[in-house]
Structure formats: C-alpha cells, structure tokens
N, C-alpha and C. Protein backbone atom coordinates (compact mmCIF):
# COMPACT_ATOMS: atom_id res chain seq x y z
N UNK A 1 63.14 106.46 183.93
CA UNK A 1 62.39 106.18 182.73
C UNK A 1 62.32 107.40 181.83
N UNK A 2 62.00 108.68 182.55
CA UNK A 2 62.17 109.62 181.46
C UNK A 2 62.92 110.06 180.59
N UNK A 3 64.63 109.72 181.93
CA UNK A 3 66.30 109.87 180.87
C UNK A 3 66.30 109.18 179.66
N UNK A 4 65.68 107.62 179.73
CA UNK A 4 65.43 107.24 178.44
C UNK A 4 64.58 107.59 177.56
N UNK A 5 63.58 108.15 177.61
CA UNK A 5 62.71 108.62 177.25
C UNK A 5 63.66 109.93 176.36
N UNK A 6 64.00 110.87 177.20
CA UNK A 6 64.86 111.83 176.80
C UNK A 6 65.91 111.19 175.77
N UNK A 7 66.98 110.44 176.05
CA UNK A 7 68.08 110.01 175.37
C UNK A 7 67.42 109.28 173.84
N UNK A 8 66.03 108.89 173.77
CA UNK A 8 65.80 108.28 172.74
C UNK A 8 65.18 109.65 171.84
N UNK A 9 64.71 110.71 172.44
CA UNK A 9 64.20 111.51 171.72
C UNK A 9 65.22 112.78 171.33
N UNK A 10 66.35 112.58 171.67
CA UNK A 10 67.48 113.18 171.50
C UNK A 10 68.13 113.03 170.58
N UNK A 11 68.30 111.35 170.09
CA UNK A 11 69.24 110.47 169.40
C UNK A 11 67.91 111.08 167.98
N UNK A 12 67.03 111.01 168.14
CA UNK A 12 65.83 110.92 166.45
C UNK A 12 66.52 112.47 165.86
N UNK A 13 65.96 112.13 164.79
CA UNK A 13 66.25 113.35 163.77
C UNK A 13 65.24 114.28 164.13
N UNK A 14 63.89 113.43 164.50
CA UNK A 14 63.21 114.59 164.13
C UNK A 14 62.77 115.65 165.40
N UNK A 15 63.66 115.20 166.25
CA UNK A 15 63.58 116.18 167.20
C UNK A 15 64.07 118.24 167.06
N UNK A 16 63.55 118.47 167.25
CA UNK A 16 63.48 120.22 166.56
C UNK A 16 65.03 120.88 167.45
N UNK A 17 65.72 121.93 166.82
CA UNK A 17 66.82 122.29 167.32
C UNK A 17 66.21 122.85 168.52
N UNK A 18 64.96 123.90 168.83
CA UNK A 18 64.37 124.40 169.89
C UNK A 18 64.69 122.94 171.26
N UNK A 19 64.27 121.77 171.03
CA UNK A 19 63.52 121.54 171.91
C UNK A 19 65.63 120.56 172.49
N UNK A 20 66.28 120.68 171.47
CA UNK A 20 67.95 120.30 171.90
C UNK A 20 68.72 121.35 172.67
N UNK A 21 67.73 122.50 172.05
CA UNK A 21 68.55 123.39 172.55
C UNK A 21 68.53 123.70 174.03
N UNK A 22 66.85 123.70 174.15
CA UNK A 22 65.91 124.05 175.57
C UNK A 22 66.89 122.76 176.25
N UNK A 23 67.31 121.42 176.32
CA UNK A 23 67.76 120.74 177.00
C UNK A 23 69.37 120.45 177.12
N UNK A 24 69.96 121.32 176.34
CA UNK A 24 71.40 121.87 176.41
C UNK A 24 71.62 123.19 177.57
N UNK A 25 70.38 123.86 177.40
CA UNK A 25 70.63 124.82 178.57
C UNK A 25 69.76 124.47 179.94
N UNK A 26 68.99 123.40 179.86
CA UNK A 26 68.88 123.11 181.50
C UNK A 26 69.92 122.24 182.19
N UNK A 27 70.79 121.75 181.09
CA UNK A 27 71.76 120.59 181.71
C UNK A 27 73.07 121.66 182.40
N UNK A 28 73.01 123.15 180.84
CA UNK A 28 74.23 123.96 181.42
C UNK A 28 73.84 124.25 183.06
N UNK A 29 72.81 124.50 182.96
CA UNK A 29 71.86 125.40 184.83
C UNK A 29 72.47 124.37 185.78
N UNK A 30 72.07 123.17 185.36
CA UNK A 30 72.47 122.03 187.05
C UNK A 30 74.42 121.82 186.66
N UNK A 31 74.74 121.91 185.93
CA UNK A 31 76.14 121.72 186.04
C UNK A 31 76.26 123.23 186.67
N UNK A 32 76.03 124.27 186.60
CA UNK A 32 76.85 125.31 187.03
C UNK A 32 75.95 125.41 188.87
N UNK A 33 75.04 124.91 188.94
CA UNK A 33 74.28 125.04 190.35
C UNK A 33 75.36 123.98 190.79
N UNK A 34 75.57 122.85 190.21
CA UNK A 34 76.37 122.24 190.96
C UNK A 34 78.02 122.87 191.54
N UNK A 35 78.64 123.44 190.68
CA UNK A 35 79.48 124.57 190.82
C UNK A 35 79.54 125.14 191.78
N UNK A 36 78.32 126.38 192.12
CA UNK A 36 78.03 127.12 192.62
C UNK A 36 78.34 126.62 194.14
N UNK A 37 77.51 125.50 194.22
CA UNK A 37 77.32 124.71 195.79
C UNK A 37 79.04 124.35 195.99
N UNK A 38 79.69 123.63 195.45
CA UNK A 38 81.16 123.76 195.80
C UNK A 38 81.95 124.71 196.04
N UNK A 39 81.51 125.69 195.68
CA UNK A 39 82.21 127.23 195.76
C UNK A 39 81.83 127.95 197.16
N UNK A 40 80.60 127.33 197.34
CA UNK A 40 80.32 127.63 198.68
C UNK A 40 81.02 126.77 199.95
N UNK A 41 81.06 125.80 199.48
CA UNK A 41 81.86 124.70 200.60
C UNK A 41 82.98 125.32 200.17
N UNK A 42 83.73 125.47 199.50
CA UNK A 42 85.41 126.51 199.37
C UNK A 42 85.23 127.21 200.90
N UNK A 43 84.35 128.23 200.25
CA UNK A 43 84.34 129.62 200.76
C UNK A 43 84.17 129.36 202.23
N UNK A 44 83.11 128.35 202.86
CA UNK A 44 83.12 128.46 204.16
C UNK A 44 84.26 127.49 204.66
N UNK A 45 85.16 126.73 204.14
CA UNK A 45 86.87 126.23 204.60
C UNK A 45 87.35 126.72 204.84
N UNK A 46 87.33 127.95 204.09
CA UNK A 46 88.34 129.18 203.92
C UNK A 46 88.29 130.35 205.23
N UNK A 47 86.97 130.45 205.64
CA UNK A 47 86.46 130.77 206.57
C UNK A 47 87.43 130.39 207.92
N UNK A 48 86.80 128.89 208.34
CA UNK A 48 87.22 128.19 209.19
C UNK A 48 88.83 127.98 209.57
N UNK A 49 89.06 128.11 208.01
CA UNK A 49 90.91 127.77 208.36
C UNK A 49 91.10 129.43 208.39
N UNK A 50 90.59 130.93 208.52
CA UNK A 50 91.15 131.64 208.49
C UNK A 50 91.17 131.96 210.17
N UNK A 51 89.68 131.74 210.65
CA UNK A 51 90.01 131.92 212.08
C UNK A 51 90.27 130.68 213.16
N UNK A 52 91.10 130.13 212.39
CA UNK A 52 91.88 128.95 213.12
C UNK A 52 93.22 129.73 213.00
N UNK A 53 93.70 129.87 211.95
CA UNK A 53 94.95 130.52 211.80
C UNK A 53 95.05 131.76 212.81
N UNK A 54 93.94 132.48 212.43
CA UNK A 54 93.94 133.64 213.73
C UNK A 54 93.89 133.81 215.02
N UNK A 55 93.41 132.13 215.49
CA UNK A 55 93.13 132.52 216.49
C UNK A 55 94.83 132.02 217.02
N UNK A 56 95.44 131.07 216.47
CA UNK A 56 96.56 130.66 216.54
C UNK A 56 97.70 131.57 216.68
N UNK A 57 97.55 132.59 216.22
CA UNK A 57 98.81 133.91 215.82
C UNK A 57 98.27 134.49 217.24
N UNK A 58 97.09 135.04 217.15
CA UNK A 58 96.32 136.41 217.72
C UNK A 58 96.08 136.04 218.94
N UNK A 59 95.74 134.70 219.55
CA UNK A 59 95.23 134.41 220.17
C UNK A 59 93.76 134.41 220.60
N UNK A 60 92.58 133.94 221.38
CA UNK A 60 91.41 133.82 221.49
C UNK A 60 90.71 135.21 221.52
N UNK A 61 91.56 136.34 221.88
CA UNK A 61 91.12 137.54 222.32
C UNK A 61 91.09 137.96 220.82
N UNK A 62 91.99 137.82 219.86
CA UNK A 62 92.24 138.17 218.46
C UNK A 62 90.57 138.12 217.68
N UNK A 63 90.45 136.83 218.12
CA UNK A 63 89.38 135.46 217.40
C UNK A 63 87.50 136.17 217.74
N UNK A 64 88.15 136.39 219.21
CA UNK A 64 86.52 137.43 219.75
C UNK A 64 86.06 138.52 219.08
N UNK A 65 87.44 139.15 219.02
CA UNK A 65 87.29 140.90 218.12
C UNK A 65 86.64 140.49 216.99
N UNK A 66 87.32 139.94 216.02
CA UNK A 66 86.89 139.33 214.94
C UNK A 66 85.67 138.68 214.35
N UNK A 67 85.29 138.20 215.33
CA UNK A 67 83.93 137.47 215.62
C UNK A 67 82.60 138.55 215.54
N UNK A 68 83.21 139.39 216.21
CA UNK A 68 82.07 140.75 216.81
C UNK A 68 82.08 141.57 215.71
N UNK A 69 83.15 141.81 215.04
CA UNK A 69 83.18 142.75 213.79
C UNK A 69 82.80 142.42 212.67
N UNK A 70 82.36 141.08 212.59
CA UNK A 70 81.72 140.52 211.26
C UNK A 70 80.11 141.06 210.60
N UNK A 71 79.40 141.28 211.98
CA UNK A 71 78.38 142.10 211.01
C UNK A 71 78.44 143.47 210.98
N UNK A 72 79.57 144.17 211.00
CA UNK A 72 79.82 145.46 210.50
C UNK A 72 80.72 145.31 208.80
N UNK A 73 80.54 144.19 208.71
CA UNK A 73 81.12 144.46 207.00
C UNK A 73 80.31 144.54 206.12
C-alpha cells in the first residue's frame, strides 16, 4: 500500500525535487546492497572452487597447510 502511495506521489507535480531526490538515492542504496550480497556469494565460490582445485593438484596434505595458514593473512 505504501508503493502506491509512493508511485502516486511521485507521478504529482507537486512533489518537491528534495523529497524525488531523497527516494532516488534510497532505491540507489538497496540496488547496490543488493550487489554487494552477490559479490559475496562470487567471492565465497571462488573460495570453494579454489580449494577444490587445490586440493586436487596438491593433494589433502596441500588443502591442510592451506587451511591453517588462513588466519595468518
């Protein structure tokens, strides 16, 4: 009810550039939060397929080292 609410007070003239503007930049915030959260699902794939790959080459002993050395970065 409010989107309409919003969309009808959007569409009027006499709505003030302040108050288009204030709702041009909360829409930019959740499109880029939404972003953000996919970039994170990237990042931890990327993760997963790196010590899959490693452990594949290196073997399990490779995969342990690796494992252990992560909170020294």
């Amino acid at each position: 009810m409010t989107e309409d609410i919003a969309i009808e007070e959007s569409n009027s003239p006499t709505v003030s550039r302040t108050t288009r503007f204030a709702t041009w930049l909360m829409e930019r915030e959740e499109r880029r939060e939404e972003k953000e959260s996919n970039l994170e699902g990237l990042v931890r794939l990327n993760v997963l397929v790196s010590f899959l790959t490693l452990g594949m080459v290196g073997g399990f002993e490779a995969v342990r080292l690796a494992v252990e050395l992560v909170p020294y970065l």
